[in-house]
C-alpha atoms as a PDB file:
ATOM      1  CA  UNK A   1     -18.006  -4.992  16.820  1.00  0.00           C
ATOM      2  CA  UNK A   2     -15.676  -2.098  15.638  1.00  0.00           C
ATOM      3  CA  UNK A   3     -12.142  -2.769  16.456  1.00  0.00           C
ATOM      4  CA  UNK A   4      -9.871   0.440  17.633  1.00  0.00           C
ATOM      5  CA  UNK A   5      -7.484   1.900  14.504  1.00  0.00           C
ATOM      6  CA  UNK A   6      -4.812   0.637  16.144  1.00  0.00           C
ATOM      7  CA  UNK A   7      -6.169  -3.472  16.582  1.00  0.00           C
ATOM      8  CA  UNK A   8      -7.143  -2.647  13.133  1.00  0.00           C
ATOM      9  CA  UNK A   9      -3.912  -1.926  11.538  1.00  0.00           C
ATOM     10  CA  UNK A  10      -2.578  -5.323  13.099  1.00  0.00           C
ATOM     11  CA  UNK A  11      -4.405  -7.294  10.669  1.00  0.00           C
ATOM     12  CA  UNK A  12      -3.986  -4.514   7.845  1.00  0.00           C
ATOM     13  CA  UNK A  13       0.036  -5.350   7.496  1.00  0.00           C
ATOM     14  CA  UNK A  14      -0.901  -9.174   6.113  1.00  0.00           C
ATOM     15  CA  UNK A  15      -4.363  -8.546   4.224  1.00  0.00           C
ATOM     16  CA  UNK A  16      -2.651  -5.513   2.352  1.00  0.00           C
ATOM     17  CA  UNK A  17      -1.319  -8.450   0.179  1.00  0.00           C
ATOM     18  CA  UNK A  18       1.770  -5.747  -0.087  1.00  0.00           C
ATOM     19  CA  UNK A  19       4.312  -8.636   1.790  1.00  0.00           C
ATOM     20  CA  UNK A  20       3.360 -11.589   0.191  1.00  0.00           C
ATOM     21  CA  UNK A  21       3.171  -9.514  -3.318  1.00  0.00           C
ATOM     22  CA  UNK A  22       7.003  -8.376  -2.707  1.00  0.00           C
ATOM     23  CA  UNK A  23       8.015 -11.391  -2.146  1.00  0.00           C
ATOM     24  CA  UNK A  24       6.393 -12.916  -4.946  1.00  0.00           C
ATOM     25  CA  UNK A  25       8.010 -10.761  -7.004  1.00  0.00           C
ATOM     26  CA  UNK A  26      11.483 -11.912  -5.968  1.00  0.00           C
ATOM     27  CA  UNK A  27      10.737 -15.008  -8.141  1.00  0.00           C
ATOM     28  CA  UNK A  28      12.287 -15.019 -11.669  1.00  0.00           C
ATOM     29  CA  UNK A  29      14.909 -12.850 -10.852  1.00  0.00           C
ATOM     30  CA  UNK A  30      18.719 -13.721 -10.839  1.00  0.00           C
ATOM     31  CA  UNK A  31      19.724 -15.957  -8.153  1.00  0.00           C
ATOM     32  CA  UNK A  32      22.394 -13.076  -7.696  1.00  0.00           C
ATOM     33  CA  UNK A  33      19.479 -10.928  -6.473  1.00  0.00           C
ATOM     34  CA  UNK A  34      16.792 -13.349  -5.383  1.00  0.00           C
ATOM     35  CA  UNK A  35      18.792 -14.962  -2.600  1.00  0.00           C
ATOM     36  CA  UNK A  36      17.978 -16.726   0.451  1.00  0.00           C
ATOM     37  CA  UNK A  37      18.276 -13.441   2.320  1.00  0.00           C
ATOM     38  CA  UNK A  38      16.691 -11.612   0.100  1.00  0.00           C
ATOM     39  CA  UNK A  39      13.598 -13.704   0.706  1.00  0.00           C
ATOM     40  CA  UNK A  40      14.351 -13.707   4.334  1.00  0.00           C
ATOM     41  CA  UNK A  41      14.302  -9.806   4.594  1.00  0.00           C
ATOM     42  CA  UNK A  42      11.419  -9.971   2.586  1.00  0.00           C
ATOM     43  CA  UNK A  43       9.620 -11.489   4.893  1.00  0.00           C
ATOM     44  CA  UNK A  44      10.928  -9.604   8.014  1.00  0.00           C
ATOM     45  CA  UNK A  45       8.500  -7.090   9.236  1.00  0.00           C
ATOM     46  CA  UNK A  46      10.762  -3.963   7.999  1.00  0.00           C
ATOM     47  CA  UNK A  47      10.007  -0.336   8.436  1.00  0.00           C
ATOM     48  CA  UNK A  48      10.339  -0.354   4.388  1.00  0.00           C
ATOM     49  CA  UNK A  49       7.433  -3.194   4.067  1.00  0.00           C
ATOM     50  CA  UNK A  50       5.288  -1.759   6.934  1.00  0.00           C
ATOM     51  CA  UNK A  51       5.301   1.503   5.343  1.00  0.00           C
ATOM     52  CA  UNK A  52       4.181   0.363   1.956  1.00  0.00           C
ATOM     53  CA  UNK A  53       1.931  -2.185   3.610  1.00  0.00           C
ATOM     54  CA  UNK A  54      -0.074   0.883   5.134  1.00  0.00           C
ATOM     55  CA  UNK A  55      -0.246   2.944   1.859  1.00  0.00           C
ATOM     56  CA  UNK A  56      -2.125   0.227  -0.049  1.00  0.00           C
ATOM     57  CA  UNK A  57      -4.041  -1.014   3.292  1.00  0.00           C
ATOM     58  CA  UNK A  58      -5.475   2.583   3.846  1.00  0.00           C
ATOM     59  CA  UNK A  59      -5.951   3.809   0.059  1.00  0.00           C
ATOM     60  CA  UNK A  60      -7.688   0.736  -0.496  1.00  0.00           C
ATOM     61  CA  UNK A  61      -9.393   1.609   2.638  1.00  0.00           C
ATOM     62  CA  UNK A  62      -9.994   5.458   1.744  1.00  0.00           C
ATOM     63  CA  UNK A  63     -11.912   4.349  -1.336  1.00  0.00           C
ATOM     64  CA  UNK A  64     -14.046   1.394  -0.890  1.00  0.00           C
ATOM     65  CA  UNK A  65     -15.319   1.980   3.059  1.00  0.00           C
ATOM     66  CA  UNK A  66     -18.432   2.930   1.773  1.00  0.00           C
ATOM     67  CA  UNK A  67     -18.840   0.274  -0.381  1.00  0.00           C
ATOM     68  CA  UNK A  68     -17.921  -2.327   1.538  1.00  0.00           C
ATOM     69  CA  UNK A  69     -19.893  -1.292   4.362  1.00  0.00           C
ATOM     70  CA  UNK A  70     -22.809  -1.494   2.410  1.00  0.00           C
ATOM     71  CA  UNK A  71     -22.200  -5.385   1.457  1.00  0.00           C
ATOM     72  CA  UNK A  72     -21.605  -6.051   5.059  1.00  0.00           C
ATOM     73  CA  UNK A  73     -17.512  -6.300   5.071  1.00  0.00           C
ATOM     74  CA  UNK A  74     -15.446  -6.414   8.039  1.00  0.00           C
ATOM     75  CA  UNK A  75     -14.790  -2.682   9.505  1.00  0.00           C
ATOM     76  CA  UNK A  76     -12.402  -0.301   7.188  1.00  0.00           C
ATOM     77  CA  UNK A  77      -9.771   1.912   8.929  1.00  0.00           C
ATOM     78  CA  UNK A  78     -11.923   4.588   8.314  1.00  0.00           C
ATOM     79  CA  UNK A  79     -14.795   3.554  10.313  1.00  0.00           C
ATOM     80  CA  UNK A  80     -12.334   2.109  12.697  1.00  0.00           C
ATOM     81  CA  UNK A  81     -11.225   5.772  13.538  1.00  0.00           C
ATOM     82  CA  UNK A  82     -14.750   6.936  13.256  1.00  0.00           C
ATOM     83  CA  UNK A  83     -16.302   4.990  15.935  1.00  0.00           C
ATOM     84  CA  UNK A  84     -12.891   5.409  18.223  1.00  0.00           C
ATOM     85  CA  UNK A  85     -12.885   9.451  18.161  1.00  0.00           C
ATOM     86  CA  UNK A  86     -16.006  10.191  17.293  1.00  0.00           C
ATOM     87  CA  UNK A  87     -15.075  11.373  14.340  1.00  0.00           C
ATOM     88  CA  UNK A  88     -16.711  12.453  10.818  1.00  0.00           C
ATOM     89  CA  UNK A  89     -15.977  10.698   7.308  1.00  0.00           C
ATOM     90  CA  UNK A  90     -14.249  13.406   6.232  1.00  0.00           C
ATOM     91  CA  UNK A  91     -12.155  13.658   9.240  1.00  0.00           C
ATOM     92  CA  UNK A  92     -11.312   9.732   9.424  1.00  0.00           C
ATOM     93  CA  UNK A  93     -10.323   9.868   5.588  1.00  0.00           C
ATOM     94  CA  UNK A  94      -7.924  13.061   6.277  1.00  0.00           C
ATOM     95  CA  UNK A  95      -6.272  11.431   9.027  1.00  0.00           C
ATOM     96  CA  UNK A  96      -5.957   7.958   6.861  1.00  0.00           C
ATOM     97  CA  UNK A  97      -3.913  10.615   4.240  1.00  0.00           C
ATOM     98  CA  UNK A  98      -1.756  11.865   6.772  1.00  0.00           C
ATOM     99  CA  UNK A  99      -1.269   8.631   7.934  1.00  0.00           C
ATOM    100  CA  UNK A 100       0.050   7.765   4.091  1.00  0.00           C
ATOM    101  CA  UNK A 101       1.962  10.653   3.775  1.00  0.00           C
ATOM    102  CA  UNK A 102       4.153   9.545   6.902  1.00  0.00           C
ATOM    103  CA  UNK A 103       4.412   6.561   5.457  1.00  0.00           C
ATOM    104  CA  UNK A 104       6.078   8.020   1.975  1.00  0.00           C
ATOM    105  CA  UNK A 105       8.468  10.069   4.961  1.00  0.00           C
ATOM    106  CA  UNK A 106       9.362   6.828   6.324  1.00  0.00           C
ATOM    107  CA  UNK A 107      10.298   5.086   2.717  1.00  0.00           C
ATOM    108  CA  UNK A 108      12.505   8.101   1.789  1.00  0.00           C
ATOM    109  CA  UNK A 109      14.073   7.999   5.082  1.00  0.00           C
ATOM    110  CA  UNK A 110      14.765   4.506   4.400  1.00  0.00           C
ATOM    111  CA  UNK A 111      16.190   4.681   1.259  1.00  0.00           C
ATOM    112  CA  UNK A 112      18.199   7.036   2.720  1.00  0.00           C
ATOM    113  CA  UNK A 113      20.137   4.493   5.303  1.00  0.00           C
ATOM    114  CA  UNK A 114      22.539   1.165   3.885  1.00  0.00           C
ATOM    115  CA  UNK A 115      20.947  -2.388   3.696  1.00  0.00           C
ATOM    116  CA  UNK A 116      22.647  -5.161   3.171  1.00  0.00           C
ATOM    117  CA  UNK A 117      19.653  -5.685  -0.075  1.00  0.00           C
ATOM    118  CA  UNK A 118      20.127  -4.949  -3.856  1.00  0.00           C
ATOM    119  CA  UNK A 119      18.607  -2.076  -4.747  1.00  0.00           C
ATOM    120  CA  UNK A 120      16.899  -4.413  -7.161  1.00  0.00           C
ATOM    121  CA  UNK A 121      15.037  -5.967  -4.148  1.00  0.00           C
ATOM    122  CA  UNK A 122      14.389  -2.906  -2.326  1.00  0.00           C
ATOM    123  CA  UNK A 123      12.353  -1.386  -5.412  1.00  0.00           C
ATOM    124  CA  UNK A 124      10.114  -4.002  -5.094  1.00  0.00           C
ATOM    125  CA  UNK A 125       8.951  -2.412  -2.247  1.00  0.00           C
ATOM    126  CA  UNK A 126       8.856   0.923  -3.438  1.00  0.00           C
ATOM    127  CA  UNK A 127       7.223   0.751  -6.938  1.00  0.00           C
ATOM    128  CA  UNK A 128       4.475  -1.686  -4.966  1.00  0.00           C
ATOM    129  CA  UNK A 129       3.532   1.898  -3.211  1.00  0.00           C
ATOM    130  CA  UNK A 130       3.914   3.932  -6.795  1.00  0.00           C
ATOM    131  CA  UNK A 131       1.549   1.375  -8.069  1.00  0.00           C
ATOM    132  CA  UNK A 132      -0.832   2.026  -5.028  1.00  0.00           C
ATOM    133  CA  UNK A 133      -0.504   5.285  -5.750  1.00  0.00           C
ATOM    134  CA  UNK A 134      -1.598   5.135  -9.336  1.00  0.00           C
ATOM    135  CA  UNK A 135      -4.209   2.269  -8.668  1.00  0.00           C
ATOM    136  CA  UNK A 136      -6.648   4.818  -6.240  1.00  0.00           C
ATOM    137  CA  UNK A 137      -4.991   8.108  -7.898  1.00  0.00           C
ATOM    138  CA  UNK A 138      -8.839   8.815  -9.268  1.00  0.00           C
ATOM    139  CA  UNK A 139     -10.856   6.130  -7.107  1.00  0.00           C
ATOM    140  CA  UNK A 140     -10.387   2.564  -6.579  1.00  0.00           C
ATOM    141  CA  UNK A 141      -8.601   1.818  -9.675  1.00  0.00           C
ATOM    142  CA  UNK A 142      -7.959  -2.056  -8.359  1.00  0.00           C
ATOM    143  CA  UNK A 143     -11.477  -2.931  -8.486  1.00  0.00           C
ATOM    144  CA  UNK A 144     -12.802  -0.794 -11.218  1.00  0.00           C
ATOM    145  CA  UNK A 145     -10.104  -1.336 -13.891  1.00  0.00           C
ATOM    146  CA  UNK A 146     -12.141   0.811 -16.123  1.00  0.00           C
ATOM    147  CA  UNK A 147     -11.201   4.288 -14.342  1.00  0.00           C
ATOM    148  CA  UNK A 148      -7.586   3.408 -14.925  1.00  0.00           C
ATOM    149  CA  UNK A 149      -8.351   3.098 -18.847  1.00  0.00           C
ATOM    150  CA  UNK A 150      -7.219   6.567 -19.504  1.00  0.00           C
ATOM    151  CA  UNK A 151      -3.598   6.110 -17.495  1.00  0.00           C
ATOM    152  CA  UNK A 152      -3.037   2.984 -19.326  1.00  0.00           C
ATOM    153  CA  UNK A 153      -3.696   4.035 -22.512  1.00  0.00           C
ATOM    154  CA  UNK A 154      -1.019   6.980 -22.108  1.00  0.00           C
ATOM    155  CA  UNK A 155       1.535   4.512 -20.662  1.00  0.00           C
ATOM    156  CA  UNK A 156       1.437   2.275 -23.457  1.00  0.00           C
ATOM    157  CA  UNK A 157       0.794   4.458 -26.009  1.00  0.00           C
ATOM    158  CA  UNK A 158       1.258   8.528 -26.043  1.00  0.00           C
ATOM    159  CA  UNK A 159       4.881   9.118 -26.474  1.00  0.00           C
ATOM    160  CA  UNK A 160       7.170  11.013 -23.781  1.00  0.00           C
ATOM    161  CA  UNK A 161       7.621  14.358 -24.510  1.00  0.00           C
ATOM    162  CA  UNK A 162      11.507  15.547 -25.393  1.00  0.00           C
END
């Protein structure tokens, strides 16, 4: 059975990996920045860490549906939306990208307000979605490390242009 998009993305906040990555990454820094509330607001369902949560759920999403449907895998988002309006591939996938692109309005508009969190923590949660971003920039980077060869390569090596 399909779920609807919307049961869907219930379960796609946790098994984006996005809160539980943030989090982890709290670990090792100064105890002036990984405090007790920092950890606490890391794991508070904020519009900051839904919005990332839904840019790696749905590019992930965007770029292995096929795949996984093939090896039997639960339902993506994409075929979620399929099956609920009746929809093409092609129209399911555009809709996932609008979907992301609200979600890069809603981090902007959140760095725009005060929290009471470092910046320090805060980017956590922001370079998680750059990283998204770069991971399934040409395909799904995460699981075929080889297509990501060529942005490595410049990152480590090719010098910045002055």
């Amino acid at each position: 059975m399909v779920p609807t998009l919307e049961e869907y993305m219930i379960n796609a906040y946790n098994s984006s990996g996005v809160p539980k990555t943030c989090t982890s990454n709290l670990i090792g820094m100064t105890p002036e920045i990984a405090t007790r509330e920092a950890f606490e607001w890391m794991t508070n369902e904020s519009k900051l860490m839904k919005a990332c949560s839904l840019i790696g759920r749905l590019q992930n999403d965007i770029f292995t549906h096929e795949y996984e449907r093939k090896r039997n895998h639960p339902a993506s988002a994409a075929e979620c939306y399929m099956k609920q309006h009746g929809a093409t591939e092609e129209e399911a996938v555009e809709f996932l990208w609008k979907q992301i692109h609200n979600a890069w309005k809603d981090i902007a508009q959140e760095y725009q307000k005060p929290t009471p969190m470092p910046v320090a923590v805060t980017d956590r949660i922001l370079n998680l979605a750059r990283s998204c971003n770069l991971f399934y920039e040409i395909g799904d980077g995460y699981t075929n490390s080889h297509l990501m060869k060529d942005q490595l390569t410049s990152l480590l090596f090719d010098p910045l242009p002055l």
